[in-house]
PDB file of N, CA and C in Angstrom:
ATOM      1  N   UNK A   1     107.175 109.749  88.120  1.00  0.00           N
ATOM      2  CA  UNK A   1     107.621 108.518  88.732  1.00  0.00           C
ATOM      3  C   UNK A   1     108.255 107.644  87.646  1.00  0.00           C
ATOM      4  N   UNK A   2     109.454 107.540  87.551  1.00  0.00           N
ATOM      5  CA  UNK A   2     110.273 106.623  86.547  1.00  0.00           C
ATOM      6  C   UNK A   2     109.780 104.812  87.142  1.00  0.00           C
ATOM      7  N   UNK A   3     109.684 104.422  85.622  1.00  0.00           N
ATOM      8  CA  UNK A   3     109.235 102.742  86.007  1.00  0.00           C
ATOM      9  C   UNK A   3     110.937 102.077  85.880  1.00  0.00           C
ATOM     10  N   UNK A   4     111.365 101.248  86.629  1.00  0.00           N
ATOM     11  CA  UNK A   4     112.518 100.264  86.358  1.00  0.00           C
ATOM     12  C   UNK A   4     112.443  98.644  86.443  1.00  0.00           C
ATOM     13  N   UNK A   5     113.469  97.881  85.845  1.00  0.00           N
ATOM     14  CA  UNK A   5     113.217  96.747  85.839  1.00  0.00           C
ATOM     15  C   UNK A   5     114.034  95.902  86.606  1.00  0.00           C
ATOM     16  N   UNK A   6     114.407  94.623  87.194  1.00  0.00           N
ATOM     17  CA  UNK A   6     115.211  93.887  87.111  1.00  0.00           C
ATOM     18  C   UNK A   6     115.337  92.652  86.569  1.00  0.00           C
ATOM     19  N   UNK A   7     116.616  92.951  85.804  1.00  0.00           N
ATOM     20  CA  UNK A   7     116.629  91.908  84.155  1.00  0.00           C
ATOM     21  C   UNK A   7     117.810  90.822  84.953  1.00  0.00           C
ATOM     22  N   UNK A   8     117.467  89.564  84.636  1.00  0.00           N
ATOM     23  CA  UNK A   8     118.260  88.751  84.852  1.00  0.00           C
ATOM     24  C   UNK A   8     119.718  88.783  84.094  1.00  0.00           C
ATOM     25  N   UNK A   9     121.260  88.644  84.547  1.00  0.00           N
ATOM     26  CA  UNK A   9     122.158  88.719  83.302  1.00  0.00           C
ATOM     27  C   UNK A   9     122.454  86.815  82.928  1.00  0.00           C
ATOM     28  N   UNK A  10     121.966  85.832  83.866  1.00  0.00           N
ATOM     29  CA  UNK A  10     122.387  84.590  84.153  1.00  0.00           C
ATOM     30  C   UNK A  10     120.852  83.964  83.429  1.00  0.00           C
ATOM     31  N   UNK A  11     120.954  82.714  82.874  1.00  0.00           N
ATOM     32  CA  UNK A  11     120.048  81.909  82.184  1.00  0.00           C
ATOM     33  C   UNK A  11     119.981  80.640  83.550  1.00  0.00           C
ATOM     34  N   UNK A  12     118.927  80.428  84.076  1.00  0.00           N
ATOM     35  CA  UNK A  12     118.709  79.589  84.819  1.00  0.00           C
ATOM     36  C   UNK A  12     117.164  78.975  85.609  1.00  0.00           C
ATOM     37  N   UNK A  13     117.282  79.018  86.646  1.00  0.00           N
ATOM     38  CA  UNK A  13     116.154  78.907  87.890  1.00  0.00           C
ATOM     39  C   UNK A  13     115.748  80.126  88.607  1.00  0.00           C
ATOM     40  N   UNK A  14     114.596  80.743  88.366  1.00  0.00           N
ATOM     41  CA  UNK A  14     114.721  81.765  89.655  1.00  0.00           C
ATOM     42  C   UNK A  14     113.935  81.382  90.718  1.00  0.00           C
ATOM     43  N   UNK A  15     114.067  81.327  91.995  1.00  0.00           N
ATOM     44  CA  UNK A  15     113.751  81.376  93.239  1.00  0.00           C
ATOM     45  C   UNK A  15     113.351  82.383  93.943  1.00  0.00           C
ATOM     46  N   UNK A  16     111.925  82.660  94.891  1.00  0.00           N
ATOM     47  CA  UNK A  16     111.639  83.969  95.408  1.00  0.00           C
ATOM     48  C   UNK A  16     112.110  83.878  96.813  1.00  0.00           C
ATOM     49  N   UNK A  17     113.111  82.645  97.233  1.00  0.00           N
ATOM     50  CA  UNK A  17     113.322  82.260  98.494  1.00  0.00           C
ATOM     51  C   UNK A  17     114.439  81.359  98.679  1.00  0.00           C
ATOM     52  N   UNK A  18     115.233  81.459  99.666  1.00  0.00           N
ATOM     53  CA  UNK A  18     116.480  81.158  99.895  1.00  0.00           C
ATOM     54  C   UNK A  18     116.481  79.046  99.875  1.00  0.00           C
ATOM     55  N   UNK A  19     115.428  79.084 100.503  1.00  0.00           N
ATOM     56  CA  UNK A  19     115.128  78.125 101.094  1.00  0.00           C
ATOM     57  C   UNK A  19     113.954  77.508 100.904  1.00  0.00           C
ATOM     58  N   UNK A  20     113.139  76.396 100.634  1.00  0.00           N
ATOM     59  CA  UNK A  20     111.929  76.125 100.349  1.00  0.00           C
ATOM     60  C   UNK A  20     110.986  76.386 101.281  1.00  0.00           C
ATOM     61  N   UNK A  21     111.190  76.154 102.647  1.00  0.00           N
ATOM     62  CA  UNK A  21     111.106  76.463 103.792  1.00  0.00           C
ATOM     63  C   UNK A  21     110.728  77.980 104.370  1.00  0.00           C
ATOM     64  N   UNK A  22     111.587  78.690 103.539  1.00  0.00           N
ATOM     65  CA  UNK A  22     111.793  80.521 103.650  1.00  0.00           C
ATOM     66  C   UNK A  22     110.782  80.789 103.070  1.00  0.00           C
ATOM     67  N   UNK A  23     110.840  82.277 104.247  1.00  0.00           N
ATOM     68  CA  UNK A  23     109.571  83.769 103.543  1.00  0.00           C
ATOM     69  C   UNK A  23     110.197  83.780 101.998  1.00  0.00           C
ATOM     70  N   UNK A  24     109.494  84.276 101.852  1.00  0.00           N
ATOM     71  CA  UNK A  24     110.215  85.149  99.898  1.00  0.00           C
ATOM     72  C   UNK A  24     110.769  86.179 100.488  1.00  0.00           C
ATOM     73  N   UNK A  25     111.873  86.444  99.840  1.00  0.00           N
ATOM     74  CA  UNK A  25     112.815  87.632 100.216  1.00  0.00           C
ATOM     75  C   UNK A  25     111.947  89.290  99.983  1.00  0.00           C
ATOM     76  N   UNK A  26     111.117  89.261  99.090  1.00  0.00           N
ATOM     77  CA  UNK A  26     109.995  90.665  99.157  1.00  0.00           C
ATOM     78  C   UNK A  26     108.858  90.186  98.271  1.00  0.00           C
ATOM     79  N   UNK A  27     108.015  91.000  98.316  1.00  0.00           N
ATOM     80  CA  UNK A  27     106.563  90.374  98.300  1.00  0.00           C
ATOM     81  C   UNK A  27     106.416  91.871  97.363  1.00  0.00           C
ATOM     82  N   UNK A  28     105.254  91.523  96.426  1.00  0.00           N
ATOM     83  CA  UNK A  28     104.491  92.404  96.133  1.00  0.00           C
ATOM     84  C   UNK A  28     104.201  93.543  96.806  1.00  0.00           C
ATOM     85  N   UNK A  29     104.392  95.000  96.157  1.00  0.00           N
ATOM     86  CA  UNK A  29     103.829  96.087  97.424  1.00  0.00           C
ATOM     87  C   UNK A  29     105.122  96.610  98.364  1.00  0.00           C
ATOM     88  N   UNK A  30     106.177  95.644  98.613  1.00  0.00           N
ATOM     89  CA  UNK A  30     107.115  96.371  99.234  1.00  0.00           C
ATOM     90  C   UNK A  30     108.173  97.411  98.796  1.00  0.00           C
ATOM     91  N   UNK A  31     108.346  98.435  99.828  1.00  0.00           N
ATOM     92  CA  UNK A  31     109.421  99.246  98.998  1.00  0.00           C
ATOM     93  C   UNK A  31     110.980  98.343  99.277  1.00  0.00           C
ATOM     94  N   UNK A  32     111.907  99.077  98.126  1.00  0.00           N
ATOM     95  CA  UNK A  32     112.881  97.865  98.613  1.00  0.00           C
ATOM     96  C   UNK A  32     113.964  99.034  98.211  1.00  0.00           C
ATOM     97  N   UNK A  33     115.458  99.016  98.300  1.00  0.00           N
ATOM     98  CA  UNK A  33     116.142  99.982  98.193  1.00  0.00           C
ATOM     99  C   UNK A  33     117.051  99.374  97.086  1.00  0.00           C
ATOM    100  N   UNK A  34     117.731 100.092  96.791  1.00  0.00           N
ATOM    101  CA  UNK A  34     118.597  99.559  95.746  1.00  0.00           C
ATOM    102  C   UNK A  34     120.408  98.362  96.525  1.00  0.00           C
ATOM    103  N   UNK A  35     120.044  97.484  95.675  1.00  0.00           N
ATOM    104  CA  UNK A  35     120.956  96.192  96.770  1.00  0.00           C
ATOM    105  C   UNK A  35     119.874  95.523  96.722  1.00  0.00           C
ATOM    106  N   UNK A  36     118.662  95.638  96.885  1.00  0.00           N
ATOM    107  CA  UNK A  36     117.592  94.846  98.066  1.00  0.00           C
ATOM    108  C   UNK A  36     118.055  93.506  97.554  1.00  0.00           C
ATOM    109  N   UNK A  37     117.847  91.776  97.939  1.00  0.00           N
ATOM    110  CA  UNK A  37     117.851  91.204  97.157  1.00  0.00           C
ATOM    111  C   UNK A  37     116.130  90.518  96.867  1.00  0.00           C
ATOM    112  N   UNK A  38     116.113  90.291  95.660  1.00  0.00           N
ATOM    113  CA  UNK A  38     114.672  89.896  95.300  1.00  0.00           C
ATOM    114  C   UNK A  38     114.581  88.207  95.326  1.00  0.00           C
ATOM    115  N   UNK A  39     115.651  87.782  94.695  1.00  0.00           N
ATOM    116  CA  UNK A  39     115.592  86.325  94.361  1.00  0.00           C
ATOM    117  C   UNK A  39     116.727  85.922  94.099  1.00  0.00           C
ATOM    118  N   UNK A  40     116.976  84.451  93.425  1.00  0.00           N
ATOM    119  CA  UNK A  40     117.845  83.930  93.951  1.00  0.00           C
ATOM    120  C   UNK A  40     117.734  83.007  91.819  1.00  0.00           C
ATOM    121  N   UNK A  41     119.082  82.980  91.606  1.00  0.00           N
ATOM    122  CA  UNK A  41     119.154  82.583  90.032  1.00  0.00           C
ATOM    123  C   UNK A  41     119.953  80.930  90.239  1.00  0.00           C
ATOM    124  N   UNK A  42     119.537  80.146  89.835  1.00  0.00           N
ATOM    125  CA  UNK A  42     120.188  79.093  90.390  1.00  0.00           C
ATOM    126  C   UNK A  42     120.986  78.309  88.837  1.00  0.00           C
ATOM    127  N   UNK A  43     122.114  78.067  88.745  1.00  0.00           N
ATOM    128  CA  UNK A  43     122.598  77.659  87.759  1.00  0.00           C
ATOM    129  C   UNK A  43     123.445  76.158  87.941  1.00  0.00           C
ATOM    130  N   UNK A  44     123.217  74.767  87.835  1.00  0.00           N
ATOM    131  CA  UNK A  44     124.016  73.969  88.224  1.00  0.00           C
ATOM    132  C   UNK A  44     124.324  73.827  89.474  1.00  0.00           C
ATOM    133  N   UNK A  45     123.261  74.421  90.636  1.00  0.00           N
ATOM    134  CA  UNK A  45     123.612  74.077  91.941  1.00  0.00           C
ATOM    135  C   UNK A  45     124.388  75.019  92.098  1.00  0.00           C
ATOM    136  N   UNK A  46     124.375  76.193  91.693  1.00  0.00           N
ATOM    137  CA  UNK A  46     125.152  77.796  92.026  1.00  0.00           C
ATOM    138  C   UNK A  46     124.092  78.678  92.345  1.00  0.00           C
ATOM    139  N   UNK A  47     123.863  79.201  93.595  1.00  0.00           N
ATOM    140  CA  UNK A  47     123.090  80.023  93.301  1.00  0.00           C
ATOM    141  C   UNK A  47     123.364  81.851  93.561  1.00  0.00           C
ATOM    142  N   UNK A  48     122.785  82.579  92.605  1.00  0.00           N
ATOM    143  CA  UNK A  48     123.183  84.257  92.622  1.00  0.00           C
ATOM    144  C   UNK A  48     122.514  85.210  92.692  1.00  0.00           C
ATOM    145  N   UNK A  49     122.614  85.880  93.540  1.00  0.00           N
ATOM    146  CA  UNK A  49     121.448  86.810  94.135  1.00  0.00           C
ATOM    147  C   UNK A  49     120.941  87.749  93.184  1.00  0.00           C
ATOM    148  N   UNK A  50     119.864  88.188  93.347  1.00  0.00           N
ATOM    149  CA  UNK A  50     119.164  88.812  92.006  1.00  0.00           C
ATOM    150  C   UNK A  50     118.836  90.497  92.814  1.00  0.00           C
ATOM    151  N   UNK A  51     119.243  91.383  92.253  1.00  0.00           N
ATOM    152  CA  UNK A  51     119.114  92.508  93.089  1.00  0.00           C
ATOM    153  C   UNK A  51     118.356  93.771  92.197  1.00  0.00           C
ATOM    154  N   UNK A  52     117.879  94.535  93.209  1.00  0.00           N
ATOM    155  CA  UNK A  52     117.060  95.967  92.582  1.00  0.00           C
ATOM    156  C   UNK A  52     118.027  96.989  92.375  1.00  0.00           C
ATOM    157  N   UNK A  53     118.198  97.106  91.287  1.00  0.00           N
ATOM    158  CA  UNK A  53     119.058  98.710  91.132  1.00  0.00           C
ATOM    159  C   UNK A  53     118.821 100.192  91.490  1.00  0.00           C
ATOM    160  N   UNK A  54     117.543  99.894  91.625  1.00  0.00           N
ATOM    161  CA  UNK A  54     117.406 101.683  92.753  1.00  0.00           C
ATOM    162  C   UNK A  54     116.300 101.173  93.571  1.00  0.00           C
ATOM    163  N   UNK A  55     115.813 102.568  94.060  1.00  0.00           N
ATOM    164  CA  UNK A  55     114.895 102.538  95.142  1.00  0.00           C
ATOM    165  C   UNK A  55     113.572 102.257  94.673  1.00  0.00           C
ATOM    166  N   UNK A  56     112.162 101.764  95.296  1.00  0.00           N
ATOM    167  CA  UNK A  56     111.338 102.503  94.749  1.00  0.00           C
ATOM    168  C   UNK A  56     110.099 100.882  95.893  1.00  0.00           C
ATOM    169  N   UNK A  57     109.132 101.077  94.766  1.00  0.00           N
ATOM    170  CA  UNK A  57     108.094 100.508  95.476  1.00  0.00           C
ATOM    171  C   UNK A  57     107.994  98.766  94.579  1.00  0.00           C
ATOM    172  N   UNK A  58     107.962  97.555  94.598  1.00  0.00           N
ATOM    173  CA  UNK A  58     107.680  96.796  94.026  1.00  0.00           C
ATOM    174  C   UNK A  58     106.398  96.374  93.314  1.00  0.00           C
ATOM    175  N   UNK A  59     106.389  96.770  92.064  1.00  0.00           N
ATOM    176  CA  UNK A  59     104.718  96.419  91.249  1.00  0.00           C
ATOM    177  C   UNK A  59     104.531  94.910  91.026  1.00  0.00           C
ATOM    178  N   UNK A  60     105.208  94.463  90.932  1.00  0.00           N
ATOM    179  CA  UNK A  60     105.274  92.579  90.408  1.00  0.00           C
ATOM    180  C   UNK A  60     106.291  91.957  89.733  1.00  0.00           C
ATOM    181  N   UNK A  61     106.098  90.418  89.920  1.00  0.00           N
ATOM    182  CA  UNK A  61     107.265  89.569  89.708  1.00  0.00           C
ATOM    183  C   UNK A  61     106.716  89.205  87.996  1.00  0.00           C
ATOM    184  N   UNK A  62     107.620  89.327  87.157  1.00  0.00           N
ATOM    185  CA  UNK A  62     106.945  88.624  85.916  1.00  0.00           C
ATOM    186  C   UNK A  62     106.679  87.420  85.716  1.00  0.00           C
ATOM    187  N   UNK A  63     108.028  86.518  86.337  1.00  0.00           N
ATOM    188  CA  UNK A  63     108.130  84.880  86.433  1.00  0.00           C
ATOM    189  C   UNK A  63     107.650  84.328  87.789  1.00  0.00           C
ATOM    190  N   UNK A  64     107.574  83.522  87.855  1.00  0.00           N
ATOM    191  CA  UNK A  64     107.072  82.477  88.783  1.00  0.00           C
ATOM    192  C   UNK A  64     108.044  81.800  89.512  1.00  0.00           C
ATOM    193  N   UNK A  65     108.009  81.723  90.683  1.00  0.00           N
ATOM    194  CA  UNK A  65     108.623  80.765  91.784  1.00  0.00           C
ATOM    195  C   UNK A  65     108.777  79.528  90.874  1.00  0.00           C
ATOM    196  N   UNK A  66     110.522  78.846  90.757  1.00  0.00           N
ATOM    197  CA  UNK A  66     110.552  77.948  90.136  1.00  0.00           C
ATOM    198  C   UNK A  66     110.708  77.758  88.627  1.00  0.00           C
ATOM    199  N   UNK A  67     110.681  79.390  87.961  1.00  0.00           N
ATOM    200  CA  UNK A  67     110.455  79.356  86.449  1.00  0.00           C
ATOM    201  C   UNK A  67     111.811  79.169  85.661  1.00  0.00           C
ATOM    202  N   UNK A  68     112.243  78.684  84.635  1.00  0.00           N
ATOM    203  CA  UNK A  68     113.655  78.812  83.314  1.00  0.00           C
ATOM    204  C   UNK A  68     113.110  80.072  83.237  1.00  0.00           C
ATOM    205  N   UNK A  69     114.826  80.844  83.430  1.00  0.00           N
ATOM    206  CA  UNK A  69     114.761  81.983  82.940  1.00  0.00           C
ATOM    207  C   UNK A  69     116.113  82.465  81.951  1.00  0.00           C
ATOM    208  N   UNK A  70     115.974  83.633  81.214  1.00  0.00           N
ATOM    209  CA  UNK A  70     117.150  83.633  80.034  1.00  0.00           C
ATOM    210  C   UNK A  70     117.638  85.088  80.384  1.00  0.00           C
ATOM    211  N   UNK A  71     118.944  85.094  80.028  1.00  0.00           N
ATOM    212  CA  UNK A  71     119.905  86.097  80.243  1.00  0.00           C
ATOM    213  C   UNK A  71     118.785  87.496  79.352  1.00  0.00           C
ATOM    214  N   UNK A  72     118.981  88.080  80.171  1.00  0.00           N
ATOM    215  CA  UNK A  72     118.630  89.643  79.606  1.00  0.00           C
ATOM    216  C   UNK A  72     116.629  89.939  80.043  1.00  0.00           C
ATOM    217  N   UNK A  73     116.317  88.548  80.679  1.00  0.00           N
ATOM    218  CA  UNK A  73     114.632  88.904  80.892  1.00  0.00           C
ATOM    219  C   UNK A  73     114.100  89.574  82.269  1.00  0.00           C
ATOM    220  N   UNK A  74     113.209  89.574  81.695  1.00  0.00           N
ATOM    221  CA  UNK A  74     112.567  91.098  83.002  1.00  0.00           C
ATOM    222  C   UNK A  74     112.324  90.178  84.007  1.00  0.00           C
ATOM    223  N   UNK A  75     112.868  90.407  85.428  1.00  0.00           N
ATOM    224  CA  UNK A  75     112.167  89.338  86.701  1.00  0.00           C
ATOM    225  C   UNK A  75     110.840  89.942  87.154  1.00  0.00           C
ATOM    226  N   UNK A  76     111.294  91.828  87.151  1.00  0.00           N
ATOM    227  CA  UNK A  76     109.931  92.251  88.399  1.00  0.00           C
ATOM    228  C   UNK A  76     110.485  93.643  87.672  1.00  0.00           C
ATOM    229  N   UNK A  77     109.134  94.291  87.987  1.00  0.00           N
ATOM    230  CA  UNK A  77     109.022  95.919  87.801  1.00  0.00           C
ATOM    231  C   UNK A  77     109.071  96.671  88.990  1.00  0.00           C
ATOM    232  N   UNK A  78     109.384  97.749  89.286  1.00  0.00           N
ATOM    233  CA  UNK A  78     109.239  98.458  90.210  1.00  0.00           C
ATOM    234  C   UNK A  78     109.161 100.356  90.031  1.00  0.00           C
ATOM    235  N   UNK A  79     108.579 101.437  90.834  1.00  0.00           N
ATOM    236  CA  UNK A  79     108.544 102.324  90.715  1.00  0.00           C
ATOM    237  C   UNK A  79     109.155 102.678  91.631  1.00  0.00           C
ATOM    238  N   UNK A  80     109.698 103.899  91.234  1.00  0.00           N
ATOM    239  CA  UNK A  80     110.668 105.423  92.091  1.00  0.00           C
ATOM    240  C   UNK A  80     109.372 105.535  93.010  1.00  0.00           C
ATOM    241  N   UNK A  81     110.136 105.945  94.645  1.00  0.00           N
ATOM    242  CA  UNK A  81     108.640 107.221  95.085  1.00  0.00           C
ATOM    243  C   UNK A  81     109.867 107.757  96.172  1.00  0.00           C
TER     244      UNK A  81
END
């Protein structure tokens, strides 16, 4: 089972939800496909969707709803199945 990551390329805000209001776009535990979107990078009132590059199962978010985040850092791990 290969482990993968998704690394932010944008320095900003990350968001687990479109909306304050909104579900989180995936939760812990879900499988998600590659595209899926996870979160949301917010830069100056821009915001850019944060996506999984392959398939697999979601192990966890590293950052926090609401956290500064920097170009090149890990958001969430996930496994192949």
């Amino acid at each position: 089972m290969a482990k993968h990551t998704v690394i932010t390329p944008l320095p900003g805000t990350f968001y687990r939800k479109a909306t304050p209001d909104s579900a989180n776009y995936v939760e812990v535990g879900a499988q998600i496909s590659a595209g899926t979107v996870i979160g949301l990078i917010e830069v100056m009132k821009q915001f850019s969707e944060l996506t999984a590059g392959a398939s697999g199962r979601l192990n966890a978010f590293l950052v926090e709803d609401g956290d500064s985040v920097e170009p090149g850092q890990v958001i969430a791990t996930f496994d192949d199945e």
